[in-house]
N, C-alpha and C. Protein backbone atom coordinates (compact mmCIF):
# COMPACT_ATOMS: atom_id res chain seq x y z
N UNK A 1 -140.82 3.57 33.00
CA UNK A 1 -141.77 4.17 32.08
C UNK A 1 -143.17 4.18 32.69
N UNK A 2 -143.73 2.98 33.14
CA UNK A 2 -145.23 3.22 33.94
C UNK A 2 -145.29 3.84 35.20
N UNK A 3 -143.66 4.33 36.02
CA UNK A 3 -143.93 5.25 36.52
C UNK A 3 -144.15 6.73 36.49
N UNK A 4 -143.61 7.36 35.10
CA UNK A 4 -143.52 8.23 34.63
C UNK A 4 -144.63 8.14 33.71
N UNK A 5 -145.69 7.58 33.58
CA UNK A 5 -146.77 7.37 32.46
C UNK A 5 -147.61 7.46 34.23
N UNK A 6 -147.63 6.96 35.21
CA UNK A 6 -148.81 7.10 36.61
C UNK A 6 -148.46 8.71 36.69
N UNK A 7 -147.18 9.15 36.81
CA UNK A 7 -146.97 10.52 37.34
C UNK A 7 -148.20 11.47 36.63
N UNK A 8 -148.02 11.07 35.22
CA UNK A 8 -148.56 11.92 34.40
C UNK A 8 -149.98 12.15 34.38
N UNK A 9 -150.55 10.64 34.86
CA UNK A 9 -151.67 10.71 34.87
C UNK A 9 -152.40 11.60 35.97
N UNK A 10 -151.85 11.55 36.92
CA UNK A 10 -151.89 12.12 38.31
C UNK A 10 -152.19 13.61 38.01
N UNK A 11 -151.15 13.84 37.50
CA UNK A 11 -151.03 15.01 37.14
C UNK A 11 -152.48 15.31 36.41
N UNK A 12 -152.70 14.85 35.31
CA UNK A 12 -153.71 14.65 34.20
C UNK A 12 -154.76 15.12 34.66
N UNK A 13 -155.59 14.29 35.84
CA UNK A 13 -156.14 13.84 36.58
C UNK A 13 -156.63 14.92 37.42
N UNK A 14 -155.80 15.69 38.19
CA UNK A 14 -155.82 16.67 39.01
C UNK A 14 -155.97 18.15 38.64
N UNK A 15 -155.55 18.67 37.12
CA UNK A 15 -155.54 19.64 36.56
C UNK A 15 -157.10 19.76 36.19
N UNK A 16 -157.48 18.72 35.56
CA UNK A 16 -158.90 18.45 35.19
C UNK A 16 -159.50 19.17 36.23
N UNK A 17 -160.02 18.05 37.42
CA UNK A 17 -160.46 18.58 38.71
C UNK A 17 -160.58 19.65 39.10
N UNK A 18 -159.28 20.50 38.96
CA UNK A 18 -159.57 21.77 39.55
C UNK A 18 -159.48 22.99 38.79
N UNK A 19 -159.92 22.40 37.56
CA UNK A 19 -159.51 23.73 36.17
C UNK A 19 -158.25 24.17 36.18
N UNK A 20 -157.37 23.50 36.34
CA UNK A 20 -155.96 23.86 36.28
C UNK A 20 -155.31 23.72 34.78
N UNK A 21 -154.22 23.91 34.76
CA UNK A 21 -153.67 23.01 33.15
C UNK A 21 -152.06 23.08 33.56
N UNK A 22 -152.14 21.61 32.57
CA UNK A 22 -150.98 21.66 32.36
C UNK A 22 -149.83 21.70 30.96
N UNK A 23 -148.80 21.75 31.47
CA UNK A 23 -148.00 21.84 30.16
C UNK A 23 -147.16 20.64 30.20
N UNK A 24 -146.88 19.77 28.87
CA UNK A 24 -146.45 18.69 28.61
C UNK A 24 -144.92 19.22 27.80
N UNK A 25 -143.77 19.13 27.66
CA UNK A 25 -142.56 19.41 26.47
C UNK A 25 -141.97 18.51 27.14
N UNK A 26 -140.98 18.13 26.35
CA UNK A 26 -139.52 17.51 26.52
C UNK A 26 -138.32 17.93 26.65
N UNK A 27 -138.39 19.57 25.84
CA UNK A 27 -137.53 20.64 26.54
C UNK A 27 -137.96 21.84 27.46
N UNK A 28 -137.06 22.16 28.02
CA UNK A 28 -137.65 23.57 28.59
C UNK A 28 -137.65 24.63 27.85
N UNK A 29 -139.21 25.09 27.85
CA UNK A 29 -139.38 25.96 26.76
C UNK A 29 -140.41 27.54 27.48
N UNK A 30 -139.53 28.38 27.44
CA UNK A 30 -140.10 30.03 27.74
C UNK A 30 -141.82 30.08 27.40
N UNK A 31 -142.40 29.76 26.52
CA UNK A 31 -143.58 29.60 25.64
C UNK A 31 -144.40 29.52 27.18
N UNK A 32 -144.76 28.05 27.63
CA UNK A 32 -145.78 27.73 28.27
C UNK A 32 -145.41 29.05 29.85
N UNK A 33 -144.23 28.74 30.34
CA UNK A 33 -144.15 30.07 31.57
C UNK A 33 -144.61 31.20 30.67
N UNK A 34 -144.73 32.31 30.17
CA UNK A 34 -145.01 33.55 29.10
C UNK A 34 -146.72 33.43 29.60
N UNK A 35 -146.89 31.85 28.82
CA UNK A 35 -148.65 31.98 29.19
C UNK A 35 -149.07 31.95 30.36
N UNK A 36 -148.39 31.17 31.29
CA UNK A 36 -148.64 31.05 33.04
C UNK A 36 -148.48 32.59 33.30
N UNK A 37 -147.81 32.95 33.16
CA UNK A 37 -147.68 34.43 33.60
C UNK A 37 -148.33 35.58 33.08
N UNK A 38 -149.25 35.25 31.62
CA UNK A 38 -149.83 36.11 31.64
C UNK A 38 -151.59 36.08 32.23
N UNK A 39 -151.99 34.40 32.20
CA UNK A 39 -152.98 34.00 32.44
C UNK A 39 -153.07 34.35 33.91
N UNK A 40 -151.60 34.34 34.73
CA UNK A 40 -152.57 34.50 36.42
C UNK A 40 -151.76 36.19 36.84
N UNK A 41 -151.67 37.06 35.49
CA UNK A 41 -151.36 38.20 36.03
C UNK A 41 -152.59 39.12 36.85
N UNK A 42 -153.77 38.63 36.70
CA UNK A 42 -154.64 39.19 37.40
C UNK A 42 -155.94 38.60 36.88
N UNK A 43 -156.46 38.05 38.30
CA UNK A 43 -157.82 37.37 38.45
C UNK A 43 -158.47 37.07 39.91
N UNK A 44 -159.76 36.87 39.81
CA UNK A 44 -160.30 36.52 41.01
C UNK A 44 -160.56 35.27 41.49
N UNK A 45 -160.82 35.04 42.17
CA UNK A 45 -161.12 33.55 43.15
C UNK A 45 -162.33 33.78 43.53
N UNK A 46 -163.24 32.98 42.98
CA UNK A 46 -165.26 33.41 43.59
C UNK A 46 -165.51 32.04 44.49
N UNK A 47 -165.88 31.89 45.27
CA UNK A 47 -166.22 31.04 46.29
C UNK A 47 -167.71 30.92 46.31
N UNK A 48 -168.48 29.76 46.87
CA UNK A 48 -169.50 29.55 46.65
C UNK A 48 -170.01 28.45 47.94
N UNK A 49 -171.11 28.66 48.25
CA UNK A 49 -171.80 27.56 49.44
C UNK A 49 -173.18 27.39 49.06
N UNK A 50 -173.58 26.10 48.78
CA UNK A 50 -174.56 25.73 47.95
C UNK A 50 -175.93 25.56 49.02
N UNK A 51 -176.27 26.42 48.94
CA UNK A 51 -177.83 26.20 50.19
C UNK A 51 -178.65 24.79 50.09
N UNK A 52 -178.61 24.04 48.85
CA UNK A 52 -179.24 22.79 48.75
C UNK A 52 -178.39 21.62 49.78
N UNK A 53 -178.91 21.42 50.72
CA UNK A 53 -178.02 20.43 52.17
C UNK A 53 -178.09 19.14 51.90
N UNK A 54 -178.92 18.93 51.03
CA UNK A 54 -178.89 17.57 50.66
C UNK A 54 -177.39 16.49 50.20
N UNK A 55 -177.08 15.52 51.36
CA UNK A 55 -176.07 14.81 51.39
C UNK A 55 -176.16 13.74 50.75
N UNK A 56 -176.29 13.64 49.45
CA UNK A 56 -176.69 12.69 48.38
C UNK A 56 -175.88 11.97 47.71
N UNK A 57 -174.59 12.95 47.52
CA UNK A 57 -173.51 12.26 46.57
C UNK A 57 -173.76 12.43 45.20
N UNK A 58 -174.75 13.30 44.71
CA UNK A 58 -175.20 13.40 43.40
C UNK A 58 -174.32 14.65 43.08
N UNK A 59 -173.98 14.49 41.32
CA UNK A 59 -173.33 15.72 41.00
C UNK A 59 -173.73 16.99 40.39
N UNK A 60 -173.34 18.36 41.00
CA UNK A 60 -173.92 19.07 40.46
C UNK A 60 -173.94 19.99 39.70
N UNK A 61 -174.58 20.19 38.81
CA UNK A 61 -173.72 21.02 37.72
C UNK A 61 -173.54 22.86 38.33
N UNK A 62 -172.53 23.61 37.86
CA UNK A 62 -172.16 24.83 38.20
C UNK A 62 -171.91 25.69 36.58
N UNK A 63 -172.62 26.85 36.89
CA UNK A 63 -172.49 27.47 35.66
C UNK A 63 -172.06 29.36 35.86
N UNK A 64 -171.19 29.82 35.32
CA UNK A 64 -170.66 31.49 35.84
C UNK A 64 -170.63 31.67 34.27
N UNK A 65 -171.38 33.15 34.95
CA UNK A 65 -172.01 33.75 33.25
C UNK A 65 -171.21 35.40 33.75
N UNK A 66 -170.35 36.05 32.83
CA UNK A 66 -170.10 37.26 33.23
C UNK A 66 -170.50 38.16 31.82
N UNK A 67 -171.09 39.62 32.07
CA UNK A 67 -171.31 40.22 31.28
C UNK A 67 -170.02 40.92 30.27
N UNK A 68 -169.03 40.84 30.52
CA UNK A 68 -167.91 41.89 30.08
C UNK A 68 -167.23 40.92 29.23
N UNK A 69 -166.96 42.07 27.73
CA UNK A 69 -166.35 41.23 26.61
C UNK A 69 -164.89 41.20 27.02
N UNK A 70 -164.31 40.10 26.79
CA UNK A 70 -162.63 39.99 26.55
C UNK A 70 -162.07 39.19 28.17
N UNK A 71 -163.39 38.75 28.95
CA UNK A 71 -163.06 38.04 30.34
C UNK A 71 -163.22 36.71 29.55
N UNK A 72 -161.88 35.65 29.99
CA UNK A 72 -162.14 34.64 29.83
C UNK A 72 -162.55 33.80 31.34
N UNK A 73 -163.53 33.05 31.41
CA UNK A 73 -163.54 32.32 32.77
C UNK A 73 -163.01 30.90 32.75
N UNK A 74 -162.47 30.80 33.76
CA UNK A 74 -162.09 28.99 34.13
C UNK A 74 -162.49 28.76 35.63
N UNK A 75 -163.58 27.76 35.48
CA UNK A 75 -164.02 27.19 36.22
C UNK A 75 -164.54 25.49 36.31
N UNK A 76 -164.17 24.96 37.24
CA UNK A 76 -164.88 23.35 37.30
C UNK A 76 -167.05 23.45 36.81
N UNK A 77 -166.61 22.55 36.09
CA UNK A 77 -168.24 22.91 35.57
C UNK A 77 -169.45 22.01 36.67
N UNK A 78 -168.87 21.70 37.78
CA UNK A 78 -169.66 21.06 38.75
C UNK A 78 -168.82 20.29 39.65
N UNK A 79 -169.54 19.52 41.29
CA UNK A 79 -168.89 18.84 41.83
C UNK A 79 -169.73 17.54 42.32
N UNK A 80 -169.66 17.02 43.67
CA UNK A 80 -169.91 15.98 43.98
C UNK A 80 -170.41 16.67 45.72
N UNK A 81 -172.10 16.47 45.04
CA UNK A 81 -172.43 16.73 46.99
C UNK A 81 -171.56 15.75 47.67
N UNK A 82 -171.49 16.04 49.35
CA UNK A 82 -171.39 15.14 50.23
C UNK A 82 -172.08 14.13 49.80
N UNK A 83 -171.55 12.69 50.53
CA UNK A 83 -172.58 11.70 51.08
C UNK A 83 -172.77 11.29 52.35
N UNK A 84 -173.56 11.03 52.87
CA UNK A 84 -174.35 10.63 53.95
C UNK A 84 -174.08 8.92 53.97
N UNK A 85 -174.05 8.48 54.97
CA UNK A 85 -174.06 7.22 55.21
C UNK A 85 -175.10 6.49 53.92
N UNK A 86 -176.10 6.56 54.14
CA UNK A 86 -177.11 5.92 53.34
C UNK A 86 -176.85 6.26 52.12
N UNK A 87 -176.58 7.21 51.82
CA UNK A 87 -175.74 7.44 49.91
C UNK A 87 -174.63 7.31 49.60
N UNK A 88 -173.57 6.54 50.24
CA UNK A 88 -172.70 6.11 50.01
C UNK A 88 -172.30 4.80 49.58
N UNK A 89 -171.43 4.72 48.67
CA UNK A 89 -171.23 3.17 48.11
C UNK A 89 -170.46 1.97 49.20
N UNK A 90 -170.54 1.01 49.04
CA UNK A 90 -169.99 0.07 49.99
C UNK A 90 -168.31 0.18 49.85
N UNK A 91 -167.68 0.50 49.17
CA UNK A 91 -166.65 1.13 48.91
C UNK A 91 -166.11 2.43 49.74
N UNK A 92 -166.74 3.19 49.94
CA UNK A 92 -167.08 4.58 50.46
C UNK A 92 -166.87 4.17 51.96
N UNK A 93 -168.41 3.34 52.21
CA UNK A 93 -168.37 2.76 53.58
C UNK A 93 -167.17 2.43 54.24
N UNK A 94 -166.69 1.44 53.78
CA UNK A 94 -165.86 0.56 54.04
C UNK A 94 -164.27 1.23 54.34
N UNK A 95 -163.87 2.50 53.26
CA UNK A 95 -163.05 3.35 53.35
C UNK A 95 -162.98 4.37 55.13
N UNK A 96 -164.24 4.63 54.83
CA UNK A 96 -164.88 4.97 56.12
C UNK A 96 -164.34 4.66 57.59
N UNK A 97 -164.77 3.30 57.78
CA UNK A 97 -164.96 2.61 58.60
C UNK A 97 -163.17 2.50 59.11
N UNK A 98 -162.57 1.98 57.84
CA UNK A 98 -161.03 1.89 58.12
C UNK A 98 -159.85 3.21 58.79
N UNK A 99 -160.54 3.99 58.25
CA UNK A 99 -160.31 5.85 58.44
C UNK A 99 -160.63 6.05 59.90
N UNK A 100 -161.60 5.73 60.10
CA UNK A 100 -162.31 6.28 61.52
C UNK A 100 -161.39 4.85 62.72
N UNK A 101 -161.51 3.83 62.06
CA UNK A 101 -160.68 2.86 62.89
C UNK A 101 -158.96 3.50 63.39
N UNK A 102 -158.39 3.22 62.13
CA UNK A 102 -157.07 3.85 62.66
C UNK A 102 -156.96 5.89 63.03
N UNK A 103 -157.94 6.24 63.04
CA UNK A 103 -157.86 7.63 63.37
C UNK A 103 -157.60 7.63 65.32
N UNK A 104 -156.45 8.54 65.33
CA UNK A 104 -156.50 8.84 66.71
C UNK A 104 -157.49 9.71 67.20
N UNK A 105 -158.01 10.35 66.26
CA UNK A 105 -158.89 11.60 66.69
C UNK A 105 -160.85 10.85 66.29
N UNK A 106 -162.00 11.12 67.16
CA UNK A 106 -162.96 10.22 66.12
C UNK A 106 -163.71 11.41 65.40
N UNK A 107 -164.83 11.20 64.63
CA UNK A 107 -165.16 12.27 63.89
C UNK A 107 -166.41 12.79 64.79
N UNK A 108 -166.67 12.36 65.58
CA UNK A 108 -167.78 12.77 66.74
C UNK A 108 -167.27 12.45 67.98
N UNK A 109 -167.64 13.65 68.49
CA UNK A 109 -167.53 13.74 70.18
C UNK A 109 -168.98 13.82 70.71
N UNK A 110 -168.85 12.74 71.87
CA UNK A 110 -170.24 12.50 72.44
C UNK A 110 -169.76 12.13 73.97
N UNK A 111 -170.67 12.97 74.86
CA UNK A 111 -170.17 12.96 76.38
C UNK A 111 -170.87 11.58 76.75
N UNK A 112 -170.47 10.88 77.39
CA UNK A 112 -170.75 9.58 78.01
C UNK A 112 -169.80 9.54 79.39
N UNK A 113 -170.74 8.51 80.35
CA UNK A 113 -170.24 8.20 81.29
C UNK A 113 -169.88 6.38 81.44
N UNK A 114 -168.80 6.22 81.63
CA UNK A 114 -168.35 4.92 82.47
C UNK A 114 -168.07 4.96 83.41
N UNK A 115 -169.00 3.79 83.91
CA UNK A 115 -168.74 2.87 85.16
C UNK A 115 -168.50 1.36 85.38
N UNK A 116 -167.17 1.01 85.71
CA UNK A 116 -167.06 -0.50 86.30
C UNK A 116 -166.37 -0.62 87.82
N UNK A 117 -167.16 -1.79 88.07
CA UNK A 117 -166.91 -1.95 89.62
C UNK A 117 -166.49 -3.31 89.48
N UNK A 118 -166.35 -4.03 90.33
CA UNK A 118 -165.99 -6.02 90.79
C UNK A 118 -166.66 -6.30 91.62
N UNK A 119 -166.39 -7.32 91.52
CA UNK A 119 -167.06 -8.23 93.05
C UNK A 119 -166.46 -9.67 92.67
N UNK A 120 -165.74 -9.92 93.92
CA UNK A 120 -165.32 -10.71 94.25
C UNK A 120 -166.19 -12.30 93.85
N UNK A 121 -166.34 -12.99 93.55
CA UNK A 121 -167.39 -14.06 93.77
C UNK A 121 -166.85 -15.66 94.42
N UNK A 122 -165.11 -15.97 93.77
CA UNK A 122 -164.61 -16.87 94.24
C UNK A 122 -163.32 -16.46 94.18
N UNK A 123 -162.51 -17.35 94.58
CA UNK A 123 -161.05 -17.06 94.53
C UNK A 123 -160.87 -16.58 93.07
N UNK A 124 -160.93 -17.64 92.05
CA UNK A 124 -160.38 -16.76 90.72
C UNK A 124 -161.71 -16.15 89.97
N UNK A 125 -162.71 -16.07 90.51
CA UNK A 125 -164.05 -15.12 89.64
C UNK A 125 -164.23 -13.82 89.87
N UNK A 126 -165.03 -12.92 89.20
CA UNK A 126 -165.38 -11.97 89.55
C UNK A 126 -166.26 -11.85 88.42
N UNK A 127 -167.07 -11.26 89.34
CA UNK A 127 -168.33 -10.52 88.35
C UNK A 127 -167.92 -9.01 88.30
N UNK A 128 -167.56 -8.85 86.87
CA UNK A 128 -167.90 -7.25 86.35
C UNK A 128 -168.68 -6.34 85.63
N UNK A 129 -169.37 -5.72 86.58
CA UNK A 129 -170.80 -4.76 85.85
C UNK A 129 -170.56 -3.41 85.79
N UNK A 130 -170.38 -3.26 83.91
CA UNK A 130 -170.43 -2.50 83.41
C UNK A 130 -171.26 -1.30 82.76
N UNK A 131 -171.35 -0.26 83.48
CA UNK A 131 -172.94 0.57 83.21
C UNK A 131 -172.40 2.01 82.27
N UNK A 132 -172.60 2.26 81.19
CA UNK A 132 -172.41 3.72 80.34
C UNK A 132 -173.58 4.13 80.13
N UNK A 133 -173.46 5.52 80.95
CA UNK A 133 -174.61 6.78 80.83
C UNK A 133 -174.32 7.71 79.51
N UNK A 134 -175.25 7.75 78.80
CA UNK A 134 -175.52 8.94 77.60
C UNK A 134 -176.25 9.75 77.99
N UNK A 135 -176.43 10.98 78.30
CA UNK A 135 -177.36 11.60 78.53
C UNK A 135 -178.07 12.23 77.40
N UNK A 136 -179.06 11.98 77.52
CA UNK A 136 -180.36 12.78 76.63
C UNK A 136 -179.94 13.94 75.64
N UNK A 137 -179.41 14.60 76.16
CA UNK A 137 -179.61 15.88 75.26
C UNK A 137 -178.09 15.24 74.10
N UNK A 138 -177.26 14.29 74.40
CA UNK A 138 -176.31 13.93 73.35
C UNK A 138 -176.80 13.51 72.23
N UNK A 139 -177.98 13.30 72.41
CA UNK A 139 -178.55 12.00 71.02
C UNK A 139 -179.24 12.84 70.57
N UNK A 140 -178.45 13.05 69.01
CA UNK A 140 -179.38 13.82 67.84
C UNK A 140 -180.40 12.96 67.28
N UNK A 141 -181.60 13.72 67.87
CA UNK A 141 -183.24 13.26 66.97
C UNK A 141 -183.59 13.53 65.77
């Protein structure tokens, strides 16, 4: 039962999010497909890129106004800027950090140079000097 009570929520959860809906019965019933099918017999998809760059994590509200009687709209009524290191919760961070750890791939590529050499010093010593070049133009100012 609390797996089938998580499913639901999931579900719940996700329809919200993306203005979706769902249908709940216990039988299978023609009714809710009839409305699926008439609701996505024809509509558009509007896309949007928000010129405000600010990586804040703050949410923002979204509002679509259409002039023509008998259009119904469904849309999410806002989202969640990016965050930026510094606007992110320690939670966030921390998610982060674990993500980028086990990632084979990293989320920045930056040209660097290594160099190691030896030197002998005693039978079982050695000194090893380790030198990595960044060059200048890699480091965002």
């Amino acid at each position: 039962m609390n797996s089938n009570f998580a499913s639901q929520e999931v579900m719940a959860t996700l329809s919200s999010d993306t203005a979706a809906r769902r249908f709940l019965t216990r039988t299978i019933s023609r009714r809710p497909l009839r409305r699926l099918q008439r609701d996505t017999s024809a509509y558009y998809a509007i896309g949007f890129h928000s010129a405000n760059q600010a990586r804040d994590g703050k949410y923002r509200k979204l509002s679509i106004k259409i002039n023509r009687p008998g259009i119904k709209l469904e849309y999410r009524p806002g989202y969640y800027a990016p965050a930026d290191f510094k606007h992110s919760g320690k939670e966030d961070r921390e998610r982060e950090l674990d993500e980028q750890l086990s990632s084979d791939l990293p989320a920045t590529d930056m040209a660097m140079y290594l160099d190691a050499s030896y030197f002998r010093m005693d039978e079982n010593r050695f000194y090893v000097p380790v030198s990595i070049i960044v060059p200048g133009s890699q480091i965002p100012l």
